[in-house]
N, C-alpha and C. Protein backbone atom coordinates (compact mmCIF):
# COMPACT_ATOMS: atom_id res chain seq x y z
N UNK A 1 -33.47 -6.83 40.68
CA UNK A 1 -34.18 -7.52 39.63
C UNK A 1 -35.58 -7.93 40.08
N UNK A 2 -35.22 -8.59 41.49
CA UNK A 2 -36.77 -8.78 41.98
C UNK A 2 -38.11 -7.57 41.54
N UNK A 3 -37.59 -6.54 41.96
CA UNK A 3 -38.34 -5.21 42.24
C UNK A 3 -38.83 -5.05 40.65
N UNK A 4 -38.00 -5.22 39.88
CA UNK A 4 -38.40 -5.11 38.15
C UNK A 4 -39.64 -6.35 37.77
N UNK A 5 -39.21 -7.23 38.51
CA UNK A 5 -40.31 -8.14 37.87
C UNK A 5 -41.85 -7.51 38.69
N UNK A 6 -41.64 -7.73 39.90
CA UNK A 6 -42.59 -7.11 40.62
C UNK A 6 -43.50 -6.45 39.77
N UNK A 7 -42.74 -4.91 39.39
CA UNK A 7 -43.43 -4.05 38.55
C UNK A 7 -44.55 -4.43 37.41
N UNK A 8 -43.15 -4.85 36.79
CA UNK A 8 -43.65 -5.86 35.25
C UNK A 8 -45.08 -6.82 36.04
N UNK A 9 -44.65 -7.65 36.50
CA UNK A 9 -46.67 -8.44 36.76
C UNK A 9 -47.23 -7.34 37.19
N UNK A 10 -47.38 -6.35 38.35
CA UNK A 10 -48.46 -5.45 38.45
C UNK A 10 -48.74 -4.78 37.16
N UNK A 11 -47.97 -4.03 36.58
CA UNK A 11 -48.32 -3.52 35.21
C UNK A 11 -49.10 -4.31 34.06
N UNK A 12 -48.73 -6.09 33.86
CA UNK A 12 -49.74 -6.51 33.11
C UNK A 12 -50.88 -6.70 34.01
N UNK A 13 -50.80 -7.15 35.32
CA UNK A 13 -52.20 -7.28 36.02
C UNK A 13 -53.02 -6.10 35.61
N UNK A 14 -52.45 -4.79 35.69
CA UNK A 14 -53.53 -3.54 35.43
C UNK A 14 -53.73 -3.19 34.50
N UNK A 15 -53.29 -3.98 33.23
CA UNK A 15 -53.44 -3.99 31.68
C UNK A 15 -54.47 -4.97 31.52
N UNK A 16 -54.40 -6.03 31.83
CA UNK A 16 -55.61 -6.88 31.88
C UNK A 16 -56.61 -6.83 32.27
N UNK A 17 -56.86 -5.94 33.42
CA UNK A 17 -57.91 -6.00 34.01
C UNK A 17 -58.73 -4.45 33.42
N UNK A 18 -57.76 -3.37 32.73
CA UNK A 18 -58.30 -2.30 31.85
C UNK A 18 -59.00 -2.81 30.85
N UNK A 19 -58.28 -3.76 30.06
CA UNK A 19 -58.83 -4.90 28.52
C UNK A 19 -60.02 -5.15 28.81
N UNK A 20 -59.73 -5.89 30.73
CA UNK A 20 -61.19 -6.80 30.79
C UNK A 20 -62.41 -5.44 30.70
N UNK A 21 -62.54 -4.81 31.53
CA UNK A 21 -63.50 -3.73 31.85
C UNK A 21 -64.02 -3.29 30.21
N UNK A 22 -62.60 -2.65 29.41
CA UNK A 22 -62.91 -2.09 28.14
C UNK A 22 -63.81 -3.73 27.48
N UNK A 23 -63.67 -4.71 27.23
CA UNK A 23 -63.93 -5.53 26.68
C UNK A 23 -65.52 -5.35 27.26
N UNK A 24 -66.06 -5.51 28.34
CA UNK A 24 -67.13 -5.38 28.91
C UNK A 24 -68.05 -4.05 28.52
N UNK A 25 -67.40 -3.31 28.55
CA UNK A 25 -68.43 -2.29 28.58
C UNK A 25 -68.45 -2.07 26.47
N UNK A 26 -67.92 -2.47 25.81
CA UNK A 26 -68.16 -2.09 24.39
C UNK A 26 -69.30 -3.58 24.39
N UNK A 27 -69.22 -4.59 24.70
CA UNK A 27 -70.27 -5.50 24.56
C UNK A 27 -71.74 -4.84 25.02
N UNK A 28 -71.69 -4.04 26.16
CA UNK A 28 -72.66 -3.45 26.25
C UNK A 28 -73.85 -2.94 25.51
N UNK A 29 -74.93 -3.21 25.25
CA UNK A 29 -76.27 -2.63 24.34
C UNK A 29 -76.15 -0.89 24.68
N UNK A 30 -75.85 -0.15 23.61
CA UNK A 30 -76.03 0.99 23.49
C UNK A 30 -77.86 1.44 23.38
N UNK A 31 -78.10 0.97 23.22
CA UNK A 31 -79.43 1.84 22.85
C UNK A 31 -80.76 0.98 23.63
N UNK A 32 -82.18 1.90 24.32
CA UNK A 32 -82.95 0.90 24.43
C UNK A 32 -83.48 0.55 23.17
N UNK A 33 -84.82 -0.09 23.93
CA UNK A 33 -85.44 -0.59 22.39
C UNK A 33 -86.46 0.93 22.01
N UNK A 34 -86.63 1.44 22.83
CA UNK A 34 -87.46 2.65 23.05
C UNK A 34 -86.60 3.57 21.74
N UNK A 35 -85.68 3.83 22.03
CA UNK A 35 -84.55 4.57 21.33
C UNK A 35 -84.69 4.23 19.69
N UNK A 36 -85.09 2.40 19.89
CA UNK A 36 -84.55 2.15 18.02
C UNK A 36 -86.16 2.17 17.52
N UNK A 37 -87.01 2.96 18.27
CA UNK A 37 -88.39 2.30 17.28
C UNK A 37 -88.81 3.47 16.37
N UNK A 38 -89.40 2.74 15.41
CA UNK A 38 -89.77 4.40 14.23
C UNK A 38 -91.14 3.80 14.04
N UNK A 39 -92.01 4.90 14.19
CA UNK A 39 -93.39 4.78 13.65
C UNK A 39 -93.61 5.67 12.29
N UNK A 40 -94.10 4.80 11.70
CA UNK A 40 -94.86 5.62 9.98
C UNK A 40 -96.19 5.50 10.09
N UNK A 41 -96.91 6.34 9.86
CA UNK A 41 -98.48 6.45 9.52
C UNK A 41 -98.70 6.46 8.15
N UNK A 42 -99.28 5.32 7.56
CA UNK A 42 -99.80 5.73 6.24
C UNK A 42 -101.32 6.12 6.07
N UNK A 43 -101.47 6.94 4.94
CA UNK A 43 -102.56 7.21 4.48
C UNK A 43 -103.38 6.64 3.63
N UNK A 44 -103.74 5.41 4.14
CA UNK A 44 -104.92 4.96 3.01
C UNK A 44 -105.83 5.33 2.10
N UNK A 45 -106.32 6.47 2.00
CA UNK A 45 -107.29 7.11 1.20
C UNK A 45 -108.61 6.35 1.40
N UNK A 46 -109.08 5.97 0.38
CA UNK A 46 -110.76 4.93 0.44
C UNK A 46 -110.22 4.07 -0.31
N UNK A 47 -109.21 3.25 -0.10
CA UNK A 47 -108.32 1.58 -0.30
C UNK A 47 -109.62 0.98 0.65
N UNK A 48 -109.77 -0.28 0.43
CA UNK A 48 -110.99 -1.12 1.01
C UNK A 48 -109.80 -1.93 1.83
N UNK A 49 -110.51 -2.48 2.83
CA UNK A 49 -109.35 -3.26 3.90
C UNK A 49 -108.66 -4.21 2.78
N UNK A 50 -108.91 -5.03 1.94
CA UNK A 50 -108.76 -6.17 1.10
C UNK A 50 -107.95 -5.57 0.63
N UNK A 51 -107.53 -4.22 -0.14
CA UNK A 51 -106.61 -3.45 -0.99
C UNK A 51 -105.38 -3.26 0.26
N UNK A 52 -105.78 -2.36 0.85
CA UNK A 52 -105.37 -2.07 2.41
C UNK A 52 -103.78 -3.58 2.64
N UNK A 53 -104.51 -4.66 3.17
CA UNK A 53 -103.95 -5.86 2.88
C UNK A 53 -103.06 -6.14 2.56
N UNK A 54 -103.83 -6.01 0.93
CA UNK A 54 -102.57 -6.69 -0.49
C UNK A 54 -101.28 -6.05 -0.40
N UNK A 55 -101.56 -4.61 0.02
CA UNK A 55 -100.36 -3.52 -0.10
C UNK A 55 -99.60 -4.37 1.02
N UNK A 56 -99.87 -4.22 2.42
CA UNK A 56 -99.26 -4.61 3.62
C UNK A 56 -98.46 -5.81 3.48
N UNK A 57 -99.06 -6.80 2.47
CA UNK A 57 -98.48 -7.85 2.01
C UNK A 57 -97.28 -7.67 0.89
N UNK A 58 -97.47 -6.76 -0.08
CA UNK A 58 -96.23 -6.44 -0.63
C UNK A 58 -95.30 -5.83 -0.83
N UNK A 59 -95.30 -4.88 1.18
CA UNK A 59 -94.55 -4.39 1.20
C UNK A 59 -93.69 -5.04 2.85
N UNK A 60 -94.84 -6.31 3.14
CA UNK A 60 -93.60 -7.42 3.60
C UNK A 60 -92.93 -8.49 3.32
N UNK A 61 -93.31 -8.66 1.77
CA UNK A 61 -92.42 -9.32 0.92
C UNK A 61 -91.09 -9.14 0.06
N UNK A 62 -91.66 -7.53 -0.39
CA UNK A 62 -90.46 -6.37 -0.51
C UNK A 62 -89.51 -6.51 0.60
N UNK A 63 -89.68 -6.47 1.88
CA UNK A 63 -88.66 -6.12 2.76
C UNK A 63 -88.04 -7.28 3.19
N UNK A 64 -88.72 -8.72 3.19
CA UNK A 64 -88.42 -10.11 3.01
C UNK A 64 -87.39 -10.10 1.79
N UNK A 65 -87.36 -9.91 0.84
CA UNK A 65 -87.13 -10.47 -0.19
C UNK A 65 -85.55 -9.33 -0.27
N UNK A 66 -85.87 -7.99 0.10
CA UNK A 66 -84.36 -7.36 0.32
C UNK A 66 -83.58 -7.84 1.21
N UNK A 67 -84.19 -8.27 2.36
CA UNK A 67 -83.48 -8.84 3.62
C UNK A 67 -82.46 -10.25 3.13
N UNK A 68 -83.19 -11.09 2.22
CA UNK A 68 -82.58 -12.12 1.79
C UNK A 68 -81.42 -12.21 1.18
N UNK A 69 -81.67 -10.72 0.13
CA UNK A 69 -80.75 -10.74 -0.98
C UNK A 69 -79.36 -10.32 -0.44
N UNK A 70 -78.93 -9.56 0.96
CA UNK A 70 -77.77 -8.85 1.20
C UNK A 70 -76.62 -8.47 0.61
N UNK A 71 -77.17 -7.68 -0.50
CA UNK A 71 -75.78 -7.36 -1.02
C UNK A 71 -75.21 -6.51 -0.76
N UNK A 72 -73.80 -6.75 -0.45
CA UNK A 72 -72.92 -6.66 0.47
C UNK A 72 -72.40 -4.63 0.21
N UNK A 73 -72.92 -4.45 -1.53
CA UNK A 73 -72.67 -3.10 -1.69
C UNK A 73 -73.53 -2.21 -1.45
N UNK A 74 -74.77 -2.69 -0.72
CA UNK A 74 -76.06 -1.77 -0.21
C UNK A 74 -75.74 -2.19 1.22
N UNK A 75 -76.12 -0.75 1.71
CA UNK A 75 -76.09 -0.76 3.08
C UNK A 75 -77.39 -0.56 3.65
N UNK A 76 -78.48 -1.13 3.17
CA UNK A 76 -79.83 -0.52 3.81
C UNK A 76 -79.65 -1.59 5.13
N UNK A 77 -80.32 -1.18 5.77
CA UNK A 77 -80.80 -1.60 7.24
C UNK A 77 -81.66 -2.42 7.29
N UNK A 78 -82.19 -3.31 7.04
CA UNK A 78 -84.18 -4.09 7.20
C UNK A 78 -83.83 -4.30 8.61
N UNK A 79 -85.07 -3.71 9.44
CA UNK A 79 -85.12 -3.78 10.64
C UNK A 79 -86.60 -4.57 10.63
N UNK A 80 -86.39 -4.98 12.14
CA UNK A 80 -87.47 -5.71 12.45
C UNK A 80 -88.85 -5.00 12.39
N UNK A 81 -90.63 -5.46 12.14
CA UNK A 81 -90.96 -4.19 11.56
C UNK A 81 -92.45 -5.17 12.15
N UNK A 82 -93.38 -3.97 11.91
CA UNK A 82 -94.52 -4.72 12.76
C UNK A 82 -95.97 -3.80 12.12
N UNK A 83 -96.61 -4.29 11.70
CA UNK A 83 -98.39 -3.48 11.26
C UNK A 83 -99.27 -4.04 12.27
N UNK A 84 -99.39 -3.27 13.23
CA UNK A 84 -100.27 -3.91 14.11
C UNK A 84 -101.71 -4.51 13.80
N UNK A 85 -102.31 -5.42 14.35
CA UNK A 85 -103.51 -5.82 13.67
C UNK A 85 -104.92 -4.78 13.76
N UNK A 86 -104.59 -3.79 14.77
CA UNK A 86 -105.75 -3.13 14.96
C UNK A 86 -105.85 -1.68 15.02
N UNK A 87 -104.34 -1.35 14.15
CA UNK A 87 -104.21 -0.15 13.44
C UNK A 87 -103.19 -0.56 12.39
N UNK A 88 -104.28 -1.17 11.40
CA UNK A 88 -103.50 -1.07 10.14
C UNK A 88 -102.49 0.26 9.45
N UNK A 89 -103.05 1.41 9.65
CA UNK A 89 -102.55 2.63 8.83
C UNK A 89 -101.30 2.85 9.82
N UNK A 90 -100.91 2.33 11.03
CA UNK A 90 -99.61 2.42 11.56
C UNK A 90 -98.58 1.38 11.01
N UNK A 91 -97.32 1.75 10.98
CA UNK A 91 -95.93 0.57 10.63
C UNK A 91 -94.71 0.64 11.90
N UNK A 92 -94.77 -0.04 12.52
CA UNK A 92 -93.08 0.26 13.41
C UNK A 92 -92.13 -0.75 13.31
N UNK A 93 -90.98 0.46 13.32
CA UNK A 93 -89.63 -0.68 13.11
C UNK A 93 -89.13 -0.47 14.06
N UNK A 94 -88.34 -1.74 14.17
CA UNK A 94 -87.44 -1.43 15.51
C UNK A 94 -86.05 -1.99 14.71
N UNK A 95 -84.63 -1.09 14.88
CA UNK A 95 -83.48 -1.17 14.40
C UNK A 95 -82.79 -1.46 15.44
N UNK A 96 -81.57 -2.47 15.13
CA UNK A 96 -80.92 -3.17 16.10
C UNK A 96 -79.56 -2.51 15.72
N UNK A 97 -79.54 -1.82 14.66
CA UNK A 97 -78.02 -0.99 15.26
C UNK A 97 -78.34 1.09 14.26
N UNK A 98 -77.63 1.64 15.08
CA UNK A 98 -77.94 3.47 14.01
C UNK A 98 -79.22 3.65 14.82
N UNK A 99 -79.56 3.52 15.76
CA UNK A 99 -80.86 3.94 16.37
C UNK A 99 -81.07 5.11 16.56
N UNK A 100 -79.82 6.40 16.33
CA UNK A 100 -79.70 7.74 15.86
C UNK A 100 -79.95 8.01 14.99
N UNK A 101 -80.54 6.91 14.14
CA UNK A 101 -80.42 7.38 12.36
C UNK A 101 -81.71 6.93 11.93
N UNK A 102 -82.29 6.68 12.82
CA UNK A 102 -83.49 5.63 12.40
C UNK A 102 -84.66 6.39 11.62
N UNK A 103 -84.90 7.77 11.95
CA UNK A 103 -85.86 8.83 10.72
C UNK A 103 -85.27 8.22 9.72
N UNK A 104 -83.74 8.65 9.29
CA UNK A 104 -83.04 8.76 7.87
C UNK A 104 -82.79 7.21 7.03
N UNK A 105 -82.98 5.87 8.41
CA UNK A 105 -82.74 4.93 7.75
C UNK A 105 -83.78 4.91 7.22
N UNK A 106 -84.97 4.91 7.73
CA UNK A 106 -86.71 4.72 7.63
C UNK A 106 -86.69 5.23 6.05
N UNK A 107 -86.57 6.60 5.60
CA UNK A 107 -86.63 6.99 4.82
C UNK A 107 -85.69 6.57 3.59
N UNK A 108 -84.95 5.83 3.66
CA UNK A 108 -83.99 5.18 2.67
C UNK A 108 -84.36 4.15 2.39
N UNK A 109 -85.16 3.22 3.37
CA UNK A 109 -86.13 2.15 3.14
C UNK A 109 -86.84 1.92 2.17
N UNK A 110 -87.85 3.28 2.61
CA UNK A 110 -89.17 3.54 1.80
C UNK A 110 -88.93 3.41 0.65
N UNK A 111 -87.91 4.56 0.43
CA UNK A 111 -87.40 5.13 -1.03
C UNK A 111 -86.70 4.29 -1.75
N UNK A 112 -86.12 3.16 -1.58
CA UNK A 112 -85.03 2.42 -2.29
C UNK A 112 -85.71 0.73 -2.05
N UNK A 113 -86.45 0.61 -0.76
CA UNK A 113 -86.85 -0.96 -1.38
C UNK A 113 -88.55 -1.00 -1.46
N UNK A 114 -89.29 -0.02 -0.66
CA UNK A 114 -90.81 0.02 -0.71
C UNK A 114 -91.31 0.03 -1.79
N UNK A 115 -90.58 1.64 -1.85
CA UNK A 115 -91.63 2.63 -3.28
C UNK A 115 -91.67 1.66 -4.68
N UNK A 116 -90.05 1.25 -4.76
CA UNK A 116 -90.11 0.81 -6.37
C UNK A 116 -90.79 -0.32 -6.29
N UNK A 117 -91.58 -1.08 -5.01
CA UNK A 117 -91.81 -2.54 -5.14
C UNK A 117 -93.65 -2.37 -5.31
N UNK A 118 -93.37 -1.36 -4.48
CA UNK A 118 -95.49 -1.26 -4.60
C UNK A 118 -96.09 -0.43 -5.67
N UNK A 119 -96.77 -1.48 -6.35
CA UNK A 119 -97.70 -1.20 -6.97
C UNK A 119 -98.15 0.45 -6.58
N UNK A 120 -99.01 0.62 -6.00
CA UNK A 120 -99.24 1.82 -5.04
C UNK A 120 -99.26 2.13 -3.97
N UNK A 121 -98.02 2.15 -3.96
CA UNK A 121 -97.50 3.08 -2.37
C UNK A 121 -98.39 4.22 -1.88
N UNK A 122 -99.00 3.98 -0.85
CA UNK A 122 -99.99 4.84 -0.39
C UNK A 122 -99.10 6.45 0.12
N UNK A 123 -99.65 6.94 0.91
CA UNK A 123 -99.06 8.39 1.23
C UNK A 123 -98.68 7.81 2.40
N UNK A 124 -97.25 8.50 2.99
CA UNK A 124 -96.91 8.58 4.52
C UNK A 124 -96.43 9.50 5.28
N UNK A 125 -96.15 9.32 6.64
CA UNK A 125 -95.51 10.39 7.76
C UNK A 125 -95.03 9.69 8.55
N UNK A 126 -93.62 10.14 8.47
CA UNK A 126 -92.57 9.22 9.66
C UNK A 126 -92.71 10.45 10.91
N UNK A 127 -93.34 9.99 11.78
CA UNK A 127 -93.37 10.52 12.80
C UNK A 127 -92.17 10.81 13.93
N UNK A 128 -91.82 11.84 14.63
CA UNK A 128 -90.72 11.94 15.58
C UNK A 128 -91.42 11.27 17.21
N UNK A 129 -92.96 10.85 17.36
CA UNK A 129 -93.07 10.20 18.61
C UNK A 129 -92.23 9.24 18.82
N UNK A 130 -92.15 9.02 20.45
CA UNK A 130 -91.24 7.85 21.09
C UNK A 130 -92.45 6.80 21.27
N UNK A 131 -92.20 5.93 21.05
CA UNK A 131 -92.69 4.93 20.56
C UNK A 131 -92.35 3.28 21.92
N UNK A 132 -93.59 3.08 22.88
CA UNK A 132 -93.28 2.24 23.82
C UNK A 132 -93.57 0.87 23.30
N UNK A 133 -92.41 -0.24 23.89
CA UNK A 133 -92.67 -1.55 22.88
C UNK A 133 -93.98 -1.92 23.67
N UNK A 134 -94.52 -2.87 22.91
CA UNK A 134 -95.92 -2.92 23.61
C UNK A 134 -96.24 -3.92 22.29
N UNK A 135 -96.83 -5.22 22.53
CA UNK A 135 -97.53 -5.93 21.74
C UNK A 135 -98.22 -5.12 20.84
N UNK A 136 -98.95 -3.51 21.63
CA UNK A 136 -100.10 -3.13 20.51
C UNK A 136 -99.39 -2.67 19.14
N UNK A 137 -98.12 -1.93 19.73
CA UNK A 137 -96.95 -1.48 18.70
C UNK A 137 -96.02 -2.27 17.97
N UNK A 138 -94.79 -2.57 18.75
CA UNK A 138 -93.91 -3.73 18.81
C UNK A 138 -93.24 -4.00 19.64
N UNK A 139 -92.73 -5.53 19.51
CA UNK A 139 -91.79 -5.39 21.24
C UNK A 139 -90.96 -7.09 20.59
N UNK A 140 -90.04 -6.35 20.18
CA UNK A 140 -89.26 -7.24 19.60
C UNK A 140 -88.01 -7.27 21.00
N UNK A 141 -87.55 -8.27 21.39
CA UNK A 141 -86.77 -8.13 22.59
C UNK A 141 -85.26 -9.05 21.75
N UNK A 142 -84.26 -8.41 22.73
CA UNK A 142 -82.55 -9.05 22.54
C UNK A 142 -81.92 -8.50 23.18
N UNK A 143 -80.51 -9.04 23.12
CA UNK A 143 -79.10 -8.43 23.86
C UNK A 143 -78.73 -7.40 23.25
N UNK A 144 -79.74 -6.83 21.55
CA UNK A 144 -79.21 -5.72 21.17
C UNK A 144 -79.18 -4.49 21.90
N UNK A 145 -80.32 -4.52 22.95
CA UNK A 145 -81.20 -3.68 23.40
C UNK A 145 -80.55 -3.55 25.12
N UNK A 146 -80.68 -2.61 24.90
CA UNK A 146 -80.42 -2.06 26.69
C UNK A 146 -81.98 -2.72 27.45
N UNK A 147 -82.20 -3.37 28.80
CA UNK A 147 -82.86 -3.58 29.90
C UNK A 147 -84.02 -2.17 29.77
N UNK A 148 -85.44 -2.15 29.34
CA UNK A 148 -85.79 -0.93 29.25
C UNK A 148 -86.91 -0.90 30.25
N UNK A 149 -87.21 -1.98 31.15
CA UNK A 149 -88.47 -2.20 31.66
C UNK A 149 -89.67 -2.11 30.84
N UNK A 150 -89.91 -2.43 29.91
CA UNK A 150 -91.47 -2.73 29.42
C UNK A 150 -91.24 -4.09 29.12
């Protein structure tokens, strides 16, 4: 009987300590931040900075104002999102989860909370560059994010 119990505690000891490991490594950040960033270039045309602006403004109120509403039967994504100050005609997001999907979320964005909100939605191009966080870009930091050194 001894020898049975024996067993029995080593067997949960090496069940527990599988749990612990599995428990550890799914907490783990899958993705860097490098991985979740999407750059869009828009095309301003001859919009005056002031026009330029207004747009930039209501299409971070649009994404404010979807972010708020969460309803629970839309699955869009609002990711964290950034117009740098000294390249307006750039946009980057950075997504904290689907960072494989991030072209296709980008584009479900546009199309379902941007387009119908702006007045005039200028022209764009979601670009496939990798994209380094960087104040000039974005650099939104968390535990979502894998350790990326920048």
């Amino acid at each position: 009987m001894v020898g049975k119990a024996a067993v029995t505690v080593i067997l949960l000891a090496l069940l527990a300590t599988g749990l612990f490991f599995f428990s550890d490594a799914a907490d783990e950040p899958l993705y860097s931040r490098q991985d979740c960033i999407q750059k869009v270039v828009f095309d301003w045309g001859d919009r005056s900075s002031t026009e330029i602006e207004e747009v930039i403004s209501e299409m971070a109120d649009a994404l404010r104002i979807d972010w708020t509403k969460k309803d629970p039967n839309v699955t869009t994504n609002i990711p964290d999102f950034s117009f740098p100050y000294a390249q307006r005609n750039e946009w980057y997001l950075q997504y904290r989860e689907g960072c494989e999907q991030k072209r296709t979320q980008t584009v479900e964005l546009i199309e379902r909370v941007l387009a119908p909100s702006i007045s005039e939605m200028p022209g764009y191009m979601i670009t496939d560059e990798q994209v380094t966080p960087s104040p000039k870009t974005i650099d939104v930091r968390g535990e979502q994010w894998k350790d990326d050194g920048y």
